[in-house]
Protein backbone atom coordinates (compact mmCIF):
# COMPACT_ATOMS: atom_id res chain seq x y z
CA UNK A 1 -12.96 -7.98 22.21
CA UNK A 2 -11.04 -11.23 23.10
CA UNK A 3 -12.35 -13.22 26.36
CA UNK A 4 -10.48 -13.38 29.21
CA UNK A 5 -10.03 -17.09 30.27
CA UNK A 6 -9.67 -16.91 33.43
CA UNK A 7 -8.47 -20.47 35.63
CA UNK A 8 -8.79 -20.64 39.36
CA UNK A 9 -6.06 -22.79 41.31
CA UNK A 10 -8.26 -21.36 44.71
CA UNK A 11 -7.45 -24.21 47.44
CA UNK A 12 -6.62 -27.01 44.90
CA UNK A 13 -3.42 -27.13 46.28
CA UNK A 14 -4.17 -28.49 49.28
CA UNK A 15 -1.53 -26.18 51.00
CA UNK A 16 1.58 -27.27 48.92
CA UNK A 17 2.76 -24.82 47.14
CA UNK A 18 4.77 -27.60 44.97
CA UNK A 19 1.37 -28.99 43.83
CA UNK A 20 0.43 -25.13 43.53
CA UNK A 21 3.07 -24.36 40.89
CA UNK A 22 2.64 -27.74 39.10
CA UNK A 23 -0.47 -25.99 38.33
CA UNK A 24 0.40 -23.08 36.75
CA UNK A 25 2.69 -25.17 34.62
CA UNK A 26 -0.21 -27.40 33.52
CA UNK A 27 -2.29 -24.59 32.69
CA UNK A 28 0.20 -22.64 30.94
CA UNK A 29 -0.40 -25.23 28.06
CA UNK A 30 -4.65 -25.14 28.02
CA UNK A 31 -5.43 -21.79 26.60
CA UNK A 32 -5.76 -19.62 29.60
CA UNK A 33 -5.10 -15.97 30.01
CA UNK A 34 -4.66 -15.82 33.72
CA UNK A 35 -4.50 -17.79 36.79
CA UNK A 36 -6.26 -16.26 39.92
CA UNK A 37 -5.42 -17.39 43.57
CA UNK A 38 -6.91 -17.05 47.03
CA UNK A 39 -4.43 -14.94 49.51
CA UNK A 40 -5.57 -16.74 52.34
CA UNK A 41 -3.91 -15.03 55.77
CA UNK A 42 -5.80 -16.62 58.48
CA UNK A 43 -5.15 -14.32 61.64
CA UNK A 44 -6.15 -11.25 59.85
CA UNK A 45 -9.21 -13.25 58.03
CA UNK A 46 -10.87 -15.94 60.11
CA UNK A 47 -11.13 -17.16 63.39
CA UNK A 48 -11.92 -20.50 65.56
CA UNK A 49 -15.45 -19.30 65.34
CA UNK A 50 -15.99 -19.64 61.50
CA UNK A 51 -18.68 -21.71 61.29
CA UNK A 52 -18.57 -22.75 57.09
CA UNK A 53 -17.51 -25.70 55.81
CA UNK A 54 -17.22 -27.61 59.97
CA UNK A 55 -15.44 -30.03 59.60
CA UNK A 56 -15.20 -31.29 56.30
CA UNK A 57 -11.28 -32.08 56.61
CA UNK A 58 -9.68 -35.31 57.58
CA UNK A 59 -6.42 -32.76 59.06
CA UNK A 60 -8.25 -29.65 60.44
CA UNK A 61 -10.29 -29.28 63.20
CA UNK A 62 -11.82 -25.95 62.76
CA UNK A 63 -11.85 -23.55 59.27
CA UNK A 64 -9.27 -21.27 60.91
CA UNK A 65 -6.44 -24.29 60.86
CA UNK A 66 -7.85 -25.08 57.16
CA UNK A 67 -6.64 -21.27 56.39
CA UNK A 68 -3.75 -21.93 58.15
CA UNK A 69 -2.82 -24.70 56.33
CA UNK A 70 -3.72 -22.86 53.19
CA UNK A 71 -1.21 -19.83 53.79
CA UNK A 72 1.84 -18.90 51.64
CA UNK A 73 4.67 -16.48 53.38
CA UNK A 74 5.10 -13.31 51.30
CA UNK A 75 8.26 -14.32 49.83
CA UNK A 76 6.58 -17.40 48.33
CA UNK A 77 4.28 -15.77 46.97
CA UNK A 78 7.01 -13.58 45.03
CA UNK A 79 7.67 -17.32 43.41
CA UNK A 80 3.77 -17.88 42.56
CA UNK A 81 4.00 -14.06 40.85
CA UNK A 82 6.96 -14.92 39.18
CA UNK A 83 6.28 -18.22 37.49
CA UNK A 84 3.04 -17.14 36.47
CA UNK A 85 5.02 -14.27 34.26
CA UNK A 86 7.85 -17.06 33.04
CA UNK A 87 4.69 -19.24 31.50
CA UNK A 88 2.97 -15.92 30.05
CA UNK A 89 0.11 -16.47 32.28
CA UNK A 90 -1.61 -13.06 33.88
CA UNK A 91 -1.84 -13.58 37.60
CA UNK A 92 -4.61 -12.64 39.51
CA UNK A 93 -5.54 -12.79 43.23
CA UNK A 94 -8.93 -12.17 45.58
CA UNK A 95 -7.48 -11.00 48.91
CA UNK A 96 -9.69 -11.69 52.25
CA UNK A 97 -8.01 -9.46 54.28
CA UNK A 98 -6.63 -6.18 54.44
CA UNK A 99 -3.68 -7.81 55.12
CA UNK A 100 -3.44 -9.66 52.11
CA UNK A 101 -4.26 -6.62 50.19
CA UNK A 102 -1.17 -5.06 51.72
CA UNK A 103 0.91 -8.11 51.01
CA UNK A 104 -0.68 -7.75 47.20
CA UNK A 105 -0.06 -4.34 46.82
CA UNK A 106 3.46 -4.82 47.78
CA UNK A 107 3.90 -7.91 45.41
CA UNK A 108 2.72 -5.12 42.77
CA UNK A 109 -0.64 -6.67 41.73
CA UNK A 110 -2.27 -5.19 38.73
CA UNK A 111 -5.48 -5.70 39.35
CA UNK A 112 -7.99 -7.25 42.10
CA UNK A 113 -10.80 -9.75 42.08
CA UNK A 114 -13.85 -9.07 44.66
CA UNK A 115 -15.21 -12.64 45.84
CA UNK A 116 -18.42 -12.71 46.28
CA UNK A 117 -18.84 -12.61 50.29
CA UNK A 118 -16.94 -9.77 50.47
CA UNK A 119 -19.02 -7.21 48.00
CA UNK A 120 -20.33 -5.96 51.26
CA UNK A 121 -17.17 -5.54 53.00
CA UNK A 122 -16.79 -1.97 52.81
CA UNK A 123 -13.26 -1.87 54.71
CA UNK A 124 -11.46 -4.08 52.51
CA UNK A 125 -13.24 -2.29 49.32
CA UNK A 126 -12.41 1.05 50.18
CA UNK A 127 -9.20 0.29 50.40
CA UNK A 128 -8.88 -1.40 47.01
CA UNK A 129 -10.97 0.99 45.18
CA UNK A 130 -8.62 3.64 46.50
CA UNK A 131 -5.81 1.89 44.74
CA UNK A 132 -7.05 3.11 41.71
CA UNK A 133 -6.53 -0.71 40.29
CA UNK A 134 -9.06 -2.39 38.03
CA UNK A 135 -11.72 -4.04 40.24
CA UNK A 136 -13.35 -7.42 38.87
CA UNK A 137 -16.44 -7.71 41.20
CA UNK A 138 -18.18 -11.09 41.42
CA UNK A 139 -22.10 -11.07 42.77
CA UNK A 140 -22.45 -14.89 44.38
CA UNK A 141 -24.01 -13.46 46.99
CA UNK A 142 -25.25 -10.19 45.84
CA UNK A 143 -28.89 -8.44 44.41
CA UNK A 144 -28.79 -5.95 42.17
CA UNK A 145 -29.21 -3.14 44.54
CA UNK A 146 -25.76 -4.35 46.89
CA UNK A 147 -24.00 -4.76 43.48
CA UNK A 148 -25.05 -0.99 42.74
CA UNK A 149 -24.23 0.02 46.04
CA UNK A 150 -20.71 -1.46 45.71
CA UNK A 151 -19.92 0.34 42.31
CA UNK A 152 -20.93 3.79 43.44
CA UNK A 153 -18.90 3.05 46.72
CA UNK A 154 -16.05 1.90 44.27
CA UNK A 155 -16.35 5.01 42.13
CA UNK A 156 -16.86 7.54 44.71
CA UNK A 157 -13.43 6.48 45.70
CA UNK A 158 -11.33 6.78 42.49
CA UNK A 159 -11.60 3.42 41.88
CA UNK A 160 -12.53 1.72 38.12
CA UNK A 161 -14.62 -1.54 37.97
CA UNK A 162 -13.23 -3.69 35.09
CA UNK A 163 -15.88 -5.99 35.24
CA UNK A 164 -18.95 -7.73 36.72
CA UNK A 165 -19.51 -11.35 37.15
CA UNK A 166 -22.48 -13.10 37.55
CA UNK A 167 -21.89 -15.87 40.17
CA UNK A 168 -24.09 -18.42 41.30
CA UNK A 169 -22.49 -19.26 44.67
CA UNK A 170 -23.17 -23.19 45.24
CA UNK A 171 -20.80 -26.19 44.47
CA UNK A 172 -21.41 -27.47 41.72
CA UNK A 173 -24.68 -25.06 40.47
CA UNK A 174 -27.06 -26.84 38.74
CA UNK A 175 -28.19 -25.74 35.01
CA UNK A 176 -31.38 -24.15 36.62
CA UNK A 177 -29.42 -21.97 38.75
CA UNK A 178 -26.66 -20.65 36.31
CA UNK A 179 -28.42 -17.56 35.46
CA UNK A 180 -27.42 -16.64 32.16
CA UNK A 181 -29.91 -14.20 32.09
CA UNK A 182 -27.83 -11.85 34.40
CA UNK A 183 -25.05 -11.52 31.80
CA UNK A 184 -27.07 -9.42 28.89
CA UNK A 185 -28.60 -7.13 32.32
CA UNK A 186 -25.29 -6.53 33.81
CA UNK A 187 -24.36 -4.97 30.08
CA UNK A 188 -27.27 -2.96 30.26
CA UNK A 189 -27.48 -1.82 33.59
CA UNK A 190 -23.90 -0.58 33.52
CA UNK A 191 -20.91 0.29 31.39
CA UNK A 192 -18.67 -2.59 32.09
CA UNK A 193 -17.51 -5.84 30.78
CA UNK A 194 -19.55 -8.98 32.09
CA UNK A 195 -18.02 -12.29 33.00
CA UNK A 196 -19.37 -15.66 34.52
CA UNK A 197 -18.26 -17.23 37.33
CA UNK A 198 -19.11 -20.74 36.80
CA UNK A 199 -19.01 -23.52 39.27
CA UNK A 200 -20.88 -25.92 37.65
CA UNK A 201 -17.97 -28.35 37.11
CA UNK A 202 -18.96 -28.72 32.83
CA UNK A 203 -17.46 -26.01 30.13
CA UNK A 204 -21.69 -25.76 28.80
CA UNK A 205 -22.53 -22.58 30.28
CA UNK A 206 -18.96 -20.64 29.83
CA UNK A 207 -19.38 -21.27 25.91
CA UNK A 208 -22.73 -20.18 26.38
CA UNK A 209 -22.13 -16.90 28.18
CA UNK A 210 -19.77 -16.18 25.59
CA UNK A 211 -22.41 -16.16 22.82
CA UNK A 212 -24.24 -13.36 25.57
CA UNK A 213 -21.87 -11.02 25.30
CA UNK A 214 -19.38 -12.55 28.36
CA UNK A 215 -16.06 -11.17 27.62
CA UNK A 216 -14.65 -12.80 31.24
CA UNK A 217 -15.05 -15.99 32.27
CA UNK A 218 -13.74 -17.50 35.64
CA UNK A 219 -13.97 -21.38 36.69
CA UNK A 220 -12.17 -23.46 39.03
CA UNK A 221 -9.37 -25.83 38.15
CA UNK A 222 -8.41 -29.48 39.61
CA UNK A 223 -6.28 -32.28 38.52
CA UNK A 224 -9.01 -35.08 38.77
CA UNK A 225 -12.76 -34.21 40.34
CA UNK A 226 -11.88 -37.09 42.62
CA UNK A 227 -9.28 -35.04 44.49
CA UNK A 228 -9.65 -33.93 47.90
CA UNK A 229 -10.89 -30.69 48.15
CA UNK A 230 -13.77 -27.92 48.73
CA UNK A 231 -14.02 -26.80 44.97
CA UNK A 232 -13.14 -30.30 43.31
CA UNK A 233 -16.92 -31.58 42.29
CA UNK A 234 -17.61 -27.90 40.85
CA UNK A 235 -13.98 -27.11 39.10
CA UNK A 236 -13.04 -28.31 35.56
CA UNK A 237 -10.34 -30.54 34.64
CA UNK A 238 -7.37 -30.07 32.12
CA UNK A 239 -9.07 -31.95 29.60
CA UNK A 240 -11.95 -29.83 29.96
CA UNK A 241 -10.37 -26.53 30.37
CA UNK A 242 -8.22 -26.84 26.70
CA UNK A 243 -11.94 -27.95 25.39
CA UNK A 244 -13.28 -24.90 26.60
CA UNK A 245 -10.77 -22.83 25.61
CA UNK A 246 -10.78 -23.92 21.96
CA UNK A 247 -14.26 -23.63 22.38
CA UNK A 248 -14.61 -19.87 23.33
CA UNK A 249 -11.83 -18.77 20.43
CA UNK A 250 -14.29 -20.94 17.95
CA UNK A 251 -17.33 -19.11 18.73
CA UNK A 252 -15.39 -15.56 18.91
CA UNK A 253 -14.30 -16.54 14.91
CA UNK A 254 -17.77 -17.37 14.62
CA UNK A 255 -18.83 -14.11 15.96
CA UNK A 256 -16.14 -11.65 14.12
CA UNK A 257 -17.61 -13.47 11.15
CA UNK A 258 -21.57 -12.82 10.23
CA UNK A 259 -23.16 -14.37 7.60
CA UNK A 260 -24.64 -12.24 4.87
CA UNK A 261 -27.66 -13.67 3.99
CA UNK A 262 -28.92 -11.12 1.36
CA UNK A 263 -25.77 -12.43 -0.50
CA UNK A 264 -25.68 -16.14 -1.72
CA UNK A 265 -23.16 -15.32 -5.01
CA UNK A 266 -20.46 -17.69 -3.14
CA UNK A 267 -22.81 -20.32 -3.47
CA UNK A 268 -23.35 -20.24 -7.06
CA UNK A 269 -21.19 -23.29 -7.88
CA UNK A 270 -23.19 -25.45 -5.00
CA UNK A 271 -26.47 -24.37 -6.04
CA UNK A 272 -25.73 -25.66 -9.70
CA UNK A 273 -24.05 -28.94 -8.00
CA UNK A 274 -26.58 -29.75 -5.46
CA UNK A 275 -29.66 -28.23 -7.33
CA UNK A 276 -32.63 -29.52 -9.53
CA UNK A 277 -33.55 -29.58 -12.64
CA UNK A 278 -36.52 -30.48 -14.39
CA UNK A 279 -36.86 -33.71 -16.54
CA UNK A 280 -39.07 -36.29 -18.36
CA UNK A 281 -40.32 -39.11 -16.25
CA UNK A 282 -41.23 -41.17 -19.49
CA UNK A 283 -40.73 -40.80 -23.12
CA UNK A 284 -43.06 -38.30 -24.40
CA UNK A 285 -44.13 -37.48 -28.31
CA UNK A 286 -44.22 -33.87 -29.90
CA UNK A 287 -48.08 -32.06 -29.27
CA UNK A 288 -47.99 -33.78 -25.63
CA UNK A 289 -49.07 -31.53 -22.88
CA UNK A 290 -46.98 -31.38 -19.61
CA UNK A 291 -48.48 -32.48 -16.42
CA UNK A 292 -47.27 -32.39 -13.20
CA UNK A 293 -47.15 -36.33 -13.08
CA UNK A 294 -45.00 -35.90 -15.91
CA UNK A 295 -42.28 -34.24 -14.38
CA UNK A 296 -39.33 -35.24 -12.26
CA UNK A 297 -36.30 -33.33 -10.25
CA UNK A 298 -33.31 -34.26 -11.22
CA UNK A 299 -29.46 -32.96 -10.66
CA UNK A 300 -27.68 -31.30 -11.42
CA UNK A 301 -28.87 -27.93 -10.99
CA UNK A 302 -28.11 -25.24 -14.38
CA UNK A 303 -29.68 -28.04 -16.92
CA UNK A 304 -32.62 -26.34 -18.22
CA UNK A 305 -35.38 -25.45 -16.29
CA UNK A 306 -35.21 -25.11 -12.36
CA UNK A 307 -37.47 -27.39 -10.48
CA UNK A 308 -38.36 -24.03 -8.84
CA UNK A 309 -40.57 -23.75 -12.21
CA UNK A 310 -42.22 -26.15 -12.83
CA UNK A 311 -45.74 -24.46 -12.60
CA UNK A 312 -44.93 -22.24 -14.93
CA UNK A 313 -44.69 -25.03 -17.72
CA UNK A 314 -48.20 -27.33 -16.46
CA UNK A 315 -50.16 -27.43 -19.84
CA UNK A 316 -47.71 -26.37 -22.26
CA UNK A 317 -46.85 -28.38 -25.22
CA UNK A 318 -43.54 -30.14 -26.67
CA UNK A 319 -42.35 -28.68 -29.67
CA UNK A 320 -40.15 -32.44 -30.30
CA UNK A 321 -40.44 -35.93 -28.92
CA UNK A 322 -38.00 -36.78 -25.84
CA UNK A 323 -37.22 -39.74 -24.67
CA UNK A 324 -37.36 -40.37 -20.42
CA UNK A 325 -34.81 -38.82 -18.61
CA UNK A 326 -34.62 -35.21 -20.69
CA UNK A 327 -33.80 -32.20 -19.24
CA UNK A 328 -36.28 -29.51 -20.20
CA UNK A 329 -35.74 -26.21 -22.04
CA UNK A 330 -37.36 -23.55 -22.74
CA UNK A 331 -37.13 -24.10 -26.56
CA UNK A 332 -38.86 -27.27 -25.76
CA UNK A 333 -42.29 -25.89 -25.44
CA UNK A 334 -44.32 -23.57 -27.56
């Protein structure tokens, strides 16, 4: 099963939706699959008494004008839908808001991504689940027993989980809190596909989910870490994103590829090249008996006898004189 490389733009765009789309045209030429968004509608979502993130902008005095700022009218995001098919990218959206949901179910969204604060928020999804849609469910936020709640809620309703991603909500998340471990219980807990949602800022533990069994993986994407922005410390940059891509296609070769190793016959040339043989470490006369002090390793391998057996010939005696250097056969020795 390929992995789904999946690049968030999230609030990297600063609330210009030029900068937005100059996004989607950088990633188209990384590697990704898809490009997920935030639909961000912030009278239906927020309010002036949000209390996360206050303040942290030089423009906005209170979250709810930082949503503001962030929105996109419905018929621009029509354009974000659309340029994301013209650069073969699959486009992908977490709404926060049943508006939103309405807006995405209108725009004809395929599919829906569950952030992590809202696995709980049983209005918003009950309504997605009864989309029928595939659900991608993220678990930031979330013990096993909530995440279990939500797909039984999600079921009940006719609706299909696609996958589950372990999340480690905090910007950037340290090694010690990536929780790889999650990935291989998530598989065996329940029949879906498990992804990562990394915000650790480095490609190290996407590649490494991968070789878990990770068939999604989500991260956040930013021009330059230096940018202004929640997510820019714990998102990856261009450079990094292609790296990781080429990365995560090496080790699925890698993987469609075991190694037989009860079968070494495609070796057989390098095993004679790189191998030993055995030889005379000094000129030696015809009755002499072989010691190990005698003996050297030399190569190439195929010459006479393997260095492999030398024991076998300790104390045996040369039928002929050699001089130093020899290669040793059988029909050497008595």
């Amino acid at each position: 099963m390929k992995t789904e490389i999946i690049t968030e733009i999230a609030q990297a765009h600063d609330g210009s939706l030029g900068i937005l789309h100059s996004y989607i045209d950088a990633l188209a030429g990384t590697g990704v699959d898809t490009v997920k968004f935030q639909m961000h509608i912030a009278h239906a979502e927020s309010s002036a008494h949000e209390p996360f993130r206050v303040p942290f902008s030089y423009e906005d005095p209170t979250r709810y004008d930082y949503w503001k700022r962030m929105e996109f009218t419905f018929e621009q995001w029509e354009g974000i839908m659309r340029h994301c098919a013209e650069k073969n990218l699959r486009f992908l959206c977490s709404p926060f808001s049943i508006e939103a949901f309405e807006w995405l179910e209108k725009l004809g969204a395929e599919r829906y991504k569950i952030a992590s604060g809202e696995v709980s928020n049983y209005l918003l999804l009950d309504r997605i689940a009864a989309s029928g849609k595939p659900i991608l469910l993220s678990s930031g936020m979330s013990a096993f027993s909530e995440i279990e709640a939500a797909l039984q809620r999600i079921q009940s309703r006719s609706g299909m989980v696609e996958a589950v991603f372990q999340c480690t909500t905090s910007y950037p998340t340290p090694p010690e809190a990536v929780g790889l471990n999650v990935i291989p219980e998530i598989l065996s807990r329940w029949q879906v596909t498990a992804g990562l949602s990394d915000h650790s800022g480095e490609i190290w533990a996407s590649l490494a989910a991968v070789t878990l069994g990770a068939r999604k993986l989500e991260f956040h994407a930013v021009f330059d870490k230096r940018m202004f922005g929640p997510d820019a410390g714990s998102s990856l940059d261009l450079q990094q994103i292609a790296e990781l891509c080429h990365g995560v296609r090496a080790i699925e070769t890698m993987q469609a590829h075991p190694a037989d190793k009860n079968d070494d016959s495609r070796f057989y040339a390098l095993r004679n090249m790189f191998g030993k043989s055995l030889g005379l470490r000094r000129e030696m006369e015809a009755g002499a008996s072989i010691q190990a002090y005698d003996l050297e390793s030399k190569k190439p391998g195929g010459m006479g006898i393997p260095a492999s057996e030398y024991e076998s010939i300790i104390g045996r005696r040369l039928l002929v004189s050699m001089p130093a250097g020899s290669f040793l056969q059988q029909t050497d020795l008595e």
